[in-house]
Protein backbone atom coordinates (compact mmCIF):
# COMPACT_ATOMS: atom_id res chain seq x y z
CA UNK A 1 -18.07 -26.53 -19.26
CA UNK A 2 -19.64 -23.13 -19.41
CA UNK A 3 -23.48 -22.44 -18.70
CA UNK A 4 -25.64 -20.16 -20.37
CA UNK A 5 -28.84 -19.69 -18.05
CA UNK A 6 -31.77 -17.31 -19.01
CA UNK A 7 -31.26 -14.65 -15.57
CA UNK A 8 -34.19 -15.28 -13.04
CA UNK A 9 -36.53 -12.00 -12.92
CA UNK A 10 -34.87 -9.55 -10.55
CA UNK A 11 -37.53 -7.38 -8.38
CA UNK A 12 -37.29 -4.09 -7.14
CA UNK A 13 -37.52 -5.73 -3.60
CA UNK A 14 -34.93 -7.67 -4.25
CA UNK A 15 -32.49 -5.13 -5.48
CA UNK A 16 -33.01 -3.38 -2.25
CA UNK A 17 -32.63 -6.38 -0.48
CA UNK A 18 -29.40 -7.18 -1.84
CA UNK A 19 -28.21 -3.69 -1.84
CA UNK A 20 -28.93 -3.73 2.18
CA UNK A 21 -27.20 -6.74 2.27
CA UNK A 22 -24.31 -5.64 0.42
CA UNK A 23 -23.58 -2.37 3.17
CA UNK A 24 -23.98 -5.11 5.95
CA UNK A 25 -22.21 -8.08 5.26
CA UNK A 26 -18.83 -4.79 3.96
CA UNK A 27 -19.56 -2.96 7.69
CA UNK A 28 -17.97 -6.23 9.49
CA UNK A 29 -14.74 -5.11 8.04
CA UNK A 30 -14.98 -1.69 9.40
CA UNK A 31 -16.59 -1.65 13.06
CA UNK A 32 -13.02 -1.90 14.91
CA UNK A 33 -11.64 1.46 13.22
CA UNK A 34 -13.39 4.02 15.70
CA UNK A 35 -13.33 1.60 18.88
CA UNK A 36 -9.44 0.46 18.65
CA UNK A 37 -8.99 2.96 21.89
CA UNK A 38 -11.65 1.42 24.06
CA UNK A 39 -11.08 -2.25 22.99
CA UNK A 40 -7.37 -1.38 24.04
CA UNK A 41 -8.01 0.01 27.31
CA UNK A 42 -10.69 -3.00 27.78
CA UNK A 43 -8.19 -5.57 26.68
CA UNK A 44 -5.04 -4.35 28.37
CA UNK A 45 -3.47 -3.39 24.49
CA UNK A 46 -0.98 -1.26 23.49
CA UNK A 47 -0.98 0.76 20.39
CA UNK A 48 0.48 -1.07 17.64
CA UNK A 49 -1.84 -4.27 19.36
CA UNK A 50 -4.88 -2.38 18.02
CA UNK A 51 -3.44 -1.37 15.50
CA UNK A 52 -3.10 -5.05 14.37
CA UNK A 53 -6.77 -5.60 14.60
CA UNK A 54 -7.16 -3.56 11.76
CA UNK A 55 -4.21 -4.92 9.96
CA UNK A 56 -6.06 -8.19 10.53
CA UNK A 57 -9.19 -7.29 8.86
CA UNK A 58 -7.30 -5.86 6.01
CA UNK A 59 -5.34 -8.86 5.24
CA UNK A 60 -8.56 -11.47 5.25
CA UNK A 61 -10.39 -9.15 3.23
CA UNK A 62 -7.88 -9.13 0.49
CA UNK A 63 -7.10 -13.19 0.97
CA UNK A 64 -11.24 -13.39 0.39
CA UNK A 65 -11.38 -11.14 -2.63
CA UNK A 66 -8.60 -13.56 -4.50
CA UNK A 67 -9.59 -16.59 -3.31
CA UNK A 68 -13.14 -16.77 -2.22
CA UNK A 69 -14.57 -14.64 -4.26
CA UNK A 70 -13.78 -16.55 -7.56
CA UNK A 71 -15.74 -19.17 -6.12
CA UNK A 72 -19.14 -17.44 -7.48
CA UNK A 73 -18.49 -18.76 -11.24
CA UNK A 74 -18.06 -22.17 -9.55
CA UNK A 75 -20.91 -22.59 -6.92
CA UNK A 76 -24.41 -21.99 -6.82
CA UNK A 77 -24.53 -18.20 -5.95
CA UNK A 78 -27.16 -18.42 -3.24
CA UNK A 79 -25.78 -21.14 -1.34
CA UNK A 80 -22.27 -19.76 -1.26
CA UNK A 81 -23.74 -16.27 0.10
CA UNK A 82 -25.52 -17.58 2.99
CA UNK A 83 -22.77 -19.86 4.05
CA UNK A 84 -20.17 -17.30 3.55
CA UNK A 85 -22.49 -14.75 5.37
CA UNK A 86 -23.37 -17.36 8.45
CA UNK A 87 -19.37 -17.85 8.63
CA UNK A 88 -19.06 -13.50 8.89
CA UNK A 89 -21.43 -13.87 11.47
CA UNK A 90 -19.92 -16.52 13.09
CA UNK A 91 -16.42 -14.13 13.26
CA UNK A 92 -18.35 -11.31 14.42
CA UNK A 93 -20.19 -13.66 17.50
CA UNK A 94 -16.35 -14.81 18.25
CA UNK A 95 -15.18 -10.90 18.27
CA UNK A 96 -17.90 -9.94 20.53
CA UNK A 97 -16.81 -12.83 23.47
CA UNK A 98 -13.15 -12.40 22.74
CA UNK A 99 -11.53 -11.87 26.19
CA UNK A 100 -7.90 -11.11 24.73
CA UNK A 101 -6.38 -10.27 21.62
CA UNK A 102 -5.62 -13.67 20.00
CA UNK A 103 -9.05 -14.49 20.08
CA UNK A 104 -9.49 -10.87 18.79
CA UNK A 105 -7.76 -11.44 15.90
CA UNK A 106 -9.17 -15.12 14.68
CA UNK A 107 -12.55 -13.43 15.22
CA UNK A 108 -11.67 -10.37 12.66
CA UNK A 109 -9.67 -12.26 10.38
CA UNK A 110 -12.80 -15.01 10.02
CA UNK A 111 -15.48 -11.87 9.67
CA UNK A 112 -13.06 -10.14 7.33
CA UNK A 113 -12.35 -13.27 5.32
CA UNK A 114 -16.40 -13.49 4.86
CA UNK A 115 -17.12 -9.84 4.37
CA UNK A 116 -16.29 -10.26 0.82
CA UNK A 117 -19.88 -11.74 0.58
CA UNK A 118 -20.50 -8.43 -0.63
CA UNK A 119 -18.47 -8.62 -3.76
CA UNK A 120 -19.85 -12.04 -4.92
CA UNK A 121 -23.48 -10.13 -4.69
CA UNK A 122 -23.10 -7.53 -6.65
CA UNK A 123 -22.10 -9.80 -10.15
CA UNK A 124 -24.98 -12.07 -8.87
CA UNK A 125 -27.11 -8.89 -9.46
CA UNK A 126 -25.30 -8.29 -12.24
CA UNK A 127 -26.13 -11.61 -13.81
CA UNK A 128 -29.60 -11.31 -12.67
CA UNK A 129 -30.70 -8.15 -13.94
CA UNK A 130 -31.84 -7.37 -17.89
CA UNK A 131 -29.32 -6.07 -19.86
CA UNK A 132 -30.86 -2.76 -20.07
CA UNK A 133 -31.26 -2.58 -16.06
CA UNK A 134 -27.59 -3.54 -15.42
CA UNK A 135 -25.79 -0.32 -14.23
CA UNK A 136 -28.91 0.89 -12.84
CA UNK A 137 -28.76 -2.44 -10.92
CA UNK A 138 -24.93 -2.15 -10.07
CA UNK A 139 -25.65 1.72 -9.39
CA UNK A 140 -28.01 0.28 -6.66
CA UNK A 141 -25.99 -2.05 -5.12
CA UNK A 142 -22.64 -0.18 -4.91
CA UNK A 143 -24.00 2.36 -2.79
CA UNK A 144 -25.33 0.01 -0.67
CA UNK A 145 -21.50 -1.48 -0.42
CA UNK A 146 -19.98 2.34 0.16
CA UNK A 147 -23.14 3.31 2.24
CA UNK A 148 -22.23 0.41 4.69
CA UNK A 149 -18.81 0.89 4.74
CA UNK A 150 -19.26 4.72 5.71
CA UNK A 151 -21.97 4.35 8.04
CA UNK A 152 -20.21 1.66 9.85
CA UNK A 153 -18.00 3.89 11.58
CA UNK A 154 -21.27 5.51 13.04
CA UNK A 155 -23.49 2.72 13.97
CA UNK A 156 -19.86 1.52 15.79
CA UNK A 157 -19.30 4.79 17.04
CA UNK A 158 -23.18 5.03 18.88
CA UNK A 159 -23.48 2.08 19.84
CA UNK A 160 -20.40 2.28 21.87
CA UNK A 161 -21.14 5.76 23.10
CA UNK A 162 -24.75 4.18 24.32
CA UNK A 163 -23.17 0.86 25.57
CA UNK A 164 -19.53 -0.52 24.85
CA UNK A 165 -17.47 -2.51 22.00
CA UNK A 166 -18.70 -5.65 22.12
CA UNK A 167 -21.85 -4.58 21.87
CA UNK A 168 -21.39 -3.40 18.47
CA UNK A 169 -20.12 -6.93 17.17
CA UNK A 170 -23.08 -8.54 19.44
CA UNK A 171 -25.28 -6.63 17.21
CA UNK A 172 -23.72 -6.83 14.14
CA UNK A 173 -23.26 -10.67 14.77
CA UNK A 174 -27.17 -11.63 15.34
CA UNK A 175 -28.61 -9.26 12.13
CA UNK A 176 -26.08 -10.92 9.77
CA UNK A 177 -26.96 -14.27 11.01
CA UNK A 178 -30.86 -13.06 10.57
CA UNK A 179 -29.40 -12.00 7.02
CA UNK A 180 -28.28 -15.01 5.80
CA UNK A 181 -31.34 -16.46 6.33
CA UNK A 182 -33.42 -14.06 4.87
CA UNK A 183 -30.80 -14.43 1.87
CA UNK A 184 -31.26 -18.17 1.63
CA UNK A 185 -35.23 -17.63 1.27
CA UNK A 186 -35.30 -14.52 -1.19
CA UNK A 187 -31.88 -15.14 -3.63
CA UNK A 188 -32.98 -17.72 -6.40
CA UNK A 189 -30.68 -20.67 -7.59
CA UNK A 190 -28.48 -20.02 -10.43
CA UNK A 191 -26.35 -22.59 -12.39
CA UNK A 192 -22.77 -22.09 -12.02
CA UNK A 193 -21.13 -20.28 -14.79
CA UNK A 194 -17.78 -22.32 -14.56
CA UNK A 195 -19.38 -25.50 -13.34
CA UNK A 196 -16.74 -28.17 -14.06
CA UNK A 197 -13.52 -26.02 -14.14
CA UNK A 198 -10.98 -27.03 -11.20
CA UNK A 199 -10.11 -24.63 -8.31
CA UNK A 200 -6.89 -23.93 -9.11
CA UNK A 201 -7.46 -23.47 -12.57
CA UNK A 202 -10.06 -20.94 -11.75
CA UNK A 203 -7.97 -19.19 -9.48
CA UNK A 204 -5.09 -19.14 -12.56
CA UNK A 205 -7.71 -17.81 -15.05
CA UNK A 206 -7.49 -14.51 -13.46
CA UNK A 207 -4.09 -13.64 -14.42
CA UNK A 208 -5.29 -14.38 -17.89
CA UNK A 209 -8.07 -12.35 -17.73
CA UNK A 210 -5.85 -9.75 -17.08
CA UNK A 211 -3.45 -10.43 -19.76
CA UNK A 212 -6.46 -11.15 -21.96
CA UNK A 213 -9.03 -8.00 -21.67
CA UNK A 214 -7.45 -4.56 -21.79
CA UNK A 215 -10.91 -3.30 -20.31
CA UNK A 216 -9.95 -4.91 -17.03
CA UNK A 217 -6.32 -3.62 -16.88
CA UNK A 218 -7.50 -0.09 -17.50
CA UNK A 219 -9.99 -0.16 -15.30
CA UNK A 220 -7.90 -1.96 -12.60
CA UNK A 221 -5.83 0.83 -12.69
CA UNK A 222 -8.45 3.38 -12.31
CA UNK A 223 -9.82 1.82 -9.40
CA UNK A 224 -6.38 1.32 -7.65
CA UNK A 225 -5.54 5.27 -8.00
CA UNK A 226 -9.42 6.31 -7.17
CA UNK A 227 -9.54 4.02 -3.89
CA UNK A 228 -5.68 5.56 -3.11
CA UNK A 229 -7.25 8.99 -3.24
CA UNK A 230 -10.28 8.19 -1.48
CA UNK A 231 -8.49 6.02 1.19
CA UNK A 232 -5.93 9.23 1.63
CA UNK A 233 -8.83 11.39 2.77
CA UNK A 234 -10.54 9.09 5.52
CA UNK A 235 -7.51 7.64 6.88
CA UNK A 236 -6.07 10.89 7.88
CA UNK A 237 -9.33 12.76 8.54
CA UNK A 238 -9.43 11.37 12.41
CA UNK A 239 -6.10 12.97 13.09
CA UNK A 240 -7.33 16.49 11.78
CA UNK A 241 -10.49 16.48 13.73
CA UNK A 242 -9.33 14.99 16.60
CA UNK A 243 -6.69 17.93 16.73
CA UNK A 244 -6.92 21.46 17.22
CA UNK A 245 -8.78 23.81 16.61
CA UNK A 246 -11.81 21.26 15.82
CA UNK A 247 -11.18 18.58 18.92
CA UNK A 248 -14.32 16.53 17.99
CA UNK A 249 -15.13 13.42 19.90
CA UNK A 250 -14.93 10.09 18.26
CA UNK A 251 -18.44 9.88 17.36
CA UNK A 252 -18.63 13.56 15.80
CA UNK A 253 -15.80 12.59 13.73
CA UNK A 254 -17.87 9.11 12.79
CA UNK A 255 -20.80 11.30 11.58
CA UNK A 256 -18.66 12.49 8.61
CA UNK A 257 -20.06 9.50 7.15
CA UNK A 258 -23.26 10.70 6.76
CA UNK A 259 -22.36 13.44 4.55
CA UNK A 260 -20.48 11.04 2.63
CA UNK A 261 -23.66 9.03 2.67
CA UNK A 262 -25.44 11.59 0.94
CA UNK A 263 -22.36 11.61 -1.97
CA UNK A 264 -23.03 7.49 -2.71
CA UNK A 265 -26.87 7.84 -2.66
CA UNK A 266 -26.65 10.41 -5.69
CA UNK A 267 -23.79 8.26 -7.22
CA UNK A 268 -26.72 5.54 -7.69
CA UNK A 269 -28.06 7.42 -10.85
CA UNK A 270 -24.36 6.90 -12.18
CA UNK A 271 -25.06 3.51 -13.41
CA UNK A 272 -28.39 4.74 -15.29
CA UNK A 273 -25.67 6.44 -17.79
CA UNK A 274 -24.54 2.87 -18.97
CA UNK A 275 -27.42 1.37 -19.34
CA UNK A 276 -27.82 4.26 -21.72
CA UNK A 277 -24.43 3.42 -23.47
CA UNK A 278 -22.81 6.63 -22.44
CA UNK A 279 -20.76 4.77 -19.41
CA UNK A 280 -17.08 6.59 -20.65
CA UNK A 281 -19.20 10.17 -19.89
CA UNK A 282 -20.05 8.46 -16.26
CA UNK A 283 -16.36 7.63 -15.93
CA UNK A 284 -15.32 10.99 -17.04
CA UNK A 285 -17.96 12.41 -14.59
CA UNK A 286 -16.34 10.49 -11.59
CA UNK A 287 -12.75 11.12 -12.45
CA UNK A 288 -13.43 14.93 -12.89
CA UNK A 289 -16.01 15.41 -9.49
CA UNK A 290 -13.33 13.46 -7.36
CA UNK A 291 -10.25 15.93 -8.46
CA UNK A 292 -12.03 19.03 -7.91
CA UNK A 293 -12.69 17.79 -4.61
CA UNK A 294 -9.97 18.13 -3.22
CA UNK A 295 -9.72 21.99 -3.65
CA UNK A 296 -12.44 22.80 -0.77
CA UNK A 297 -10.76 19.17 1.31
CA UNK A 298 -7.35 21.31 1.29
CA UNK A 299 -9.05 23.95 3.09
CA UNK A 300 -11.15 22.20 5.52
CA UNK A 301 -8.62 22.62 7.64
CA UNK A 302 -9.62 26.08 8.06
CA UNK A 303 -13.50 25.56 7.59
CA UNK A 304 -15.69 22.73 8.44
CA UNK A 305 -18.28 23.83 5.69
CA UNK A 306 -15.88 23.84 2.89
CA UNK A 307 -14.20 19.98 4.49
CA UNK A 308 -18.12 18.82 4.34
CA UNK A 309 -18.34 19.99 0.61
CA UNK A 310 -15.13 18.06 -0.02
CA UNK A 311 -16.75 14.44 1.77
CA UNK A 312 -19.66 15.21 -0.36
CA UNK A 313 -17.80 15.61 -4.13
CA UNK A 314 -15.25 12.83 -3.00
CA UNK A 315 -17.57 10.08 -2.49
CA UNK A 316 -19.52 11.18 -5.20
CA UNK A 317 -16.67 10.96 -8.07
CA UNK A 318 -15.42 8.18 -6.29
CA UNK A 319 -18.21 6.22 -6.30
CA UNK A 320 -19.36 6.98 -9.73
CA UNK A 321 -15.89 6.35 -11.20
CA UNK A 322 -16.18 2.82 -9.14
CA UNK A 323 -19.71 1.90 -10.66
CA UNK A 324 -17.97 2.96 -13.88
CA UNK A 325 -15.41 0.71 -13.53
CA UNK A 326 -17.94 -2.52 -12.72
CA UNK A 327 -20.60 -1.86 -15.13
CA UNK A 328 -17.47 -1.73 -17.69
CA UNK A 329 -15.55 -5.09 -16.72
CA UNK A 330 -19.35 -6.98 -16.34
CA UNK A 331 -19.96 -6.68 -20.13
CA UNK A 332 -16.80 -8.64 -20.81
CA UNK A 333 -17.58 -12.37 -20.05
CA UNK A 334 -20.96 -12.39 -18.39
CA UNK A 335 -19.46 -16.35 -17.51
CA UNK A 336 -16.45 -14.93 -15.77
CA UNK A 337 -18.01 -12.21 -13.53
CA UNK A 338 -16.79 -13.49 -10.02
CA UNK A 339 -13.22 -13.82 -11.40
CA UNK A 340 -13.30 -10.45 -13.02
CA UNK A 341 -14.73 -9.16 -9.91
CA UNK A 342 -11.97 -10.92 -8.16
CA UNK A 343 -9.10 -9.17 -10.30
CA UNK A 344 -10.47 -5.73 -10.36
CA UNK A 345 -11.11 -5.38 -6.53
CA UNK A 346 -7.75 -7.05 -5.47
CA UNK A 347 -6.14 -4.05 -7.81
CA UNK A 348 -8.71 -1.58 -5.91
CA UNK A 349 -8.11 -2.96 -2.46
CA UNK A 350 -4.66 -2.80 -3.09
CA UNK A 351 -4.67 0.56 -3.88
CA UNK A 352 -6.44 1.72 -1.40
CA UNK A 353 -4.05 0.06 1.06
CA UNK A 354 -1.34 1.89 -0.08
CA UNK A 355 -3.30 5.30 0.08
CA UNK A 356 -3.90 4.53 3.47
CA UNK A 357 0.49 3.78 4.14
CA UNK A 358 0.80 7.33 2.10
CA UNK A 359 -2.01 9.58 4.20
CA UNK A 360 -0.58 8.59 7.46
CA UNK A 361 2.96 8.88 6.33
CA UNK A 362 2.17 12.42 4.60
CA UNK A 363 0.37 13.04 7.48
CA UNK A 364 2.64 12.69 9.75
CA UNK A 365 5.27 14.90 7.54
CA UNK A 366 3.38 17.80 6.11
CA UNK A 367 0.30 17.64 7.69
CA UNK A 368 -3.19 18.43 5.97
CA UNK A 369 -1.52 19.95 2.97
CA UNK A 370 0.44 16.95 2.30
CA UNK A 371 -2.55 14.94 2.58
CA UNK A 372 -4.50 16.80 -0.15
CA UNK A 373 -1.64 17.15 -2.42
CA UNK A 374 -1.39 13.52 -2.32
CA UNK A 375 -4.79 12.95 -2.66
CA UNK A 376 -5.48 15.53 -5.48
CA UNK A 377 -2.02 13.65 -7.41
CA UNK A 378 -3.74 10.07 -6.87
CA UNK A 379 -6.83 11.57 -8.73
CA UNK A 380 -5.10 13.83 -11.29
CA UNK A 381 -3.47 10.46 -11.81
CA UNK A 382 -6.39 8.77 -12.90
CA UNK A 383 -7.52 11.35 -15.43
CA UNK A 384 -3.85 10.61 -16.87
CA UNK A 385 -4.70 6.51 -17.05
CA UNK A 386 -8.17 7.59 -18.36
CA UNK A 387 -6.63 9.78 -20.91
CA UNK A 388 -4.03 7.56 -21.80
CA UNK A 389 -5.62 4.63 -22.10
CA UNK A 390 -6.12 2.05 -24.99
CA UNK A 391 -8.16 2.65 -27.66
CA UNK A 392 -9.73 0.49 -30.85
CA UNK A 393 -12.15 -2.56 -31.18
CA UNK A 394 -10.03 -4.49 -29.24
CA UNK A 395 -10.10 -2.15 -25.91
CA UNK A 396 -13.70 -1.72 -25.95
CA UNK A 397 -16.08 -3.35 -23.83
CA UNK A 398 -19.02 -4.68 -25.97
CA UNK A 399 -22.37 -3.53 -26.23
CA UNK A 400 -24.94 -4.15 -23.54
CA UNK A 401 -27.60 -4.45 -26.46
């Protein structure tokens, strides 16, 4: 049976709270990507051994987004966060002690499991926040998400420089545990929005929400081709900074993140557009700012002012096309959120996985160029989908008002 609450009143505190919490809980994912050199040498690992700490993380954090994150239209929202966010810590505690890679890898794969925390808060906020205040809301809280996933790479890449590895999880391990706490005290109880419905059939209602809603399939596809162009850019950027003529350490490299920073703090205002009923001129926005980015990213190779330019436009179309895509699929069934939530960012994980498979592979093949050609197809791609895409009553989200 389906309830219908009233939302709870949704501060401006606890926006920002939730948007922190967001970039925190998403950063466990990300620590090992900078470090898998020094955790090798610690450990006693070769190459492709590191290499499958990250393929670890990967994996759970897809496995969570299909099957954990569903689990917010069955549960209480608040209780689900904090234990899912005490269970992150608990994999991040267990990744900080590990003394070889086995232990390693249950650590990761239980923190990146968790980590998708982050995508049952932002349709909590969603449900929370006034109709009119919903993409501003979203706005907030997905730059929160990209901010920590960005900055991650830093806070790994200092803390390491300062002390070592496991430092970085130690940290990381005692504030989320402080965070679920803090969670558990400031989120307030909200019905479930699918209380009654089995597991499994929850878990089977996504592929009908797919074959139900064209406003999810299209923008499923958008955010698989925006995440492959995005995930083309960072994967391979550590190869062309690490080389010739730039040689930066791994820490200057993890500072790119902070221009990109500055790319999904301006994306916030994005989701003011929707709330404003003019979220197809956001998308549009997105789409268009993350193609022409890759025109100055194609010559960074040559110029580190023109590759900054390029961090800055990508993960501001990116973003904005992302906050696009959410504020779009939220105004479908407002009693379906964590499924449709569920289905879009499995599509968007998935492409960004295989962006990441291309960049290297291009990479490794044609270099730079190859990259951005890739890149700029993956986003010249999504105008296409955008362009192409259904149109009518029946392919329209509904009103907000």
């Amino acid at each position: 049976m389906t309830t219908h609450a009233a939302p709870p009143s949704l501060s401006p505190g606890l926006v920002w709270l939730m948007s922190i919490a967001t970039g925190l809980t998403v950063a466990a994912n990300y620590y090992a990507q900078p470090l898998l050199h020094v955790i090798a040498d610690d450990l006693g690992l070769s190459v492709p051994e590191a290499g499958s700490i990250v393929t670890a993380a990967q994996v759970s954090y897809a496995v969570g987004l299909f099957l954990l994150v569903p689990l917010g239209d069955l549960l209480d929202r608040r209780n689900l966060i904090f234990v899912m966010t005490l269970l992150a810590a608990g994999g991040l505690c267990a990744s900080a002690l590990a003394g070889n890679l086995p232990v390693l890898l249950a650590g990761t794969t239980v923190a990146g499991l968790f980590s998708v925390v982050a995508q049952v808060l932002v349709p909590f906020g969603a449900t929370l926040a006034a109709p009119n205040e919903r993409g501003k809301v979203v706005g907030t809280l997905m730059s929160g998400l990209l901010l920590g996933i960005l900055l991650a790479r830093t806070f790994a890449g200092l803390v390491a420089a300062l002390g070592n590895w496991r430092l970085v999880y130690g940290i990381a391990a005692i504030l989320m545990a402080a965070l679920a706490f803090i969670l558990r005290r400031s989120l307030p109880h909200h019905p479930a929005q699918a209380a009654g419905m089995a597991y499994p059939r929850l878990i089977a209602s996504i592929a009908a929400l797919f074959a139900q809603e064209p406003v999810l399939r299209t923008r499923a596809v958008l955010g698989a081709l925006t995440f492959a162009s995005f995930a083309m850019f960072w994967t391979s950027l550590a190869f062309l900074l690490s080389a010739p003529p730039f040689g930066y350490s791994t820490f200057t490299i993890g500072l790119f993140g902070l221009a990109g920073a500055a790319g999904a703090l301006a994306a916030a205002r994005v989701g003011r557009l929707a709330d404003r009923g003019k979220g197809e001129t956001a998308t549009r926005f997105g789409l268009a700012v993350l193609l022409v980015s890759w025109l100055p990213i194609a010559f960074g190779q040559y110029s580190v002012a023109l590759l900054l330019l390029g961090v800055i436009l990508m993960d501001l179309g990116a973003q904005a096309a992302h906050i696009s895509n959410q504020n779009a699929i939220y105004r479908i069934r407002p009693e379906a959120r964590g499924r449709l939530t569920a289905a879009y960012m499995t599509s968007y994980f998935i492409g960004g996985s295989l962006g990441s498979l291309a960049s290297a592979w291009l990479y490794a093949h044609a270099g730079w160029h190859g990259v951005s050609i890739g890149g700029a197809v993956a986003a010249l791609a999504s105008v296409a989908a955008w362009t192409m895409r259904p149109r009518g009553p029946a392919a329209a989200a509904p009103s907000t008002h």
